[in-house]
Protein backbone atom coordinates (compact mmCIF):
# COMPACT_ATOMS: atom_id res chain seq x y z
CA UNK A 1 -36.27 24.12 -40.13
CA UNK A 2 -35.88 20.69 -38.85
CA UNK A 3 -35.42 18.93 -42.03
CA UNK A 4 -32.51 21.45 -42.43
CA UNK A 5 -31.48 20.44 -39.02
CA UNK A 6 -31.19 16.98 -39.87
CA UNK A 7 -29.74 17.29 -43.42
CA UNK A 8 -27.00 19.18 -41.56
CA UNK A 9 -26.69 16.32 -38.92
CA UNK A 10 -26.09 13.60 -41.67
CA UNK A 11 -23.93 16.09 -43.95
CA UNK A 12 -21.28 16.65 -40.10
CA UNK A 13 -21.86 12.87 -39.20
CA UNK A 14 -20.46 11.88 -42.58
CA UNK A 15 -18.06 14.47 -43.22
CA UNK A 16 -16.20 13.48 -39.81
CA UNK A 17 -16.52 9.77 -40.86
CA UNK A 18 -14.56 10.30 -44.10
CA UNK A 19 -11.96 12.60 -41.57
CA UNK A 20 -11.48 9.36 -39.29
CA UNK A 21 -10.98 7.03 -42.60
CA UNK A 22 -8.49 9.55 -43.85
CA UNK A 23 -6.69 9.48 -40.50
CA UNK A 24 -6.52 5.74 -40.13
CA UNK A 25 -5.42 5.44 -43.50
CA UNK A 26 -3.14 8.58 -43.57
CA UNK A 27 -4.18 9.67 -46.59
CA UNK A 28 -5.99 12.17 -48.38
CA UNK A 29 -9.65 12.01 -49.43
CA UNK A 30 -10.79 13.74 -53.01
CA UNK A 31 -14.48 14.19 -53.80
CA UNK A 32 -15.16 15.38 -56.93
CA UNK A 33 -17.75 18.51 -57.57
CA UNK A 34 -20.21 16.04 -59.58
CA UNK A 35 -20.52 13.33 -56.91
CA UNK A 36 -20.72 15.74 -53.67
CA UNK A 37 -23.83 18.04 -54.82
CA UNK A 38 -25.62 14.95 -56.00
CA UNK A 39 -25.13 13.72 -52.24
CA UNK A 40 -25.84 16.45 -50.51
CA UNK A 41 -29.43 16.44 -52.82
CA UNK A 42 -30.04 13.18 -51.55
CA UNK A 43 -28.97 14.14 -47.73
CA UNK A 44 -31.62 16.86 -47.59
CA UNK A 45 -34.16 14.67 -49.79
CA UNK A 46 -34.09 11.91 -47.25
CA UNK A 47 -34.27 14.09 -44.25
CA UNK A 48 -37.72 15.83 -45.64
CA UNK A 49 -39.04 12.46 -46.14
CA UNK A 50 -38.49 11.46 -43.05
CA UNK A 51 -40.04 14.80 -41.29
CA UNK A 52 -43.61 13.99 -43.22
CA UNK A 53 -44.02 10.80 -41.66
């Protein structure tokens, strides 16, 4: 449960950074399908490697 914890963490902590870039820039911010799942993969794969240590 904490590695789920923490993947969520990282997911918020970046999800609100690409909300303040889109407000300073005042524009919008398009992610497509194919690069999103592929990070959120690696979010959660890097927050159960850090729980084993």
């Amino acid at each position: 449960m904490e590695t789920f914890g923490r993947g969520c963490l990282w997911l918020i902590i970046g999800a609100l950074g690409l909300l303040v870039l889109a407000v300073i820039t005042q524009s919008t911010i398009h992610i497509p399908w194919f690069i999103f799942i592929p990070v959120v993969i690696l979010v959660f794969w890097m927050a159960s490697k850090k729980n084993k240590k």
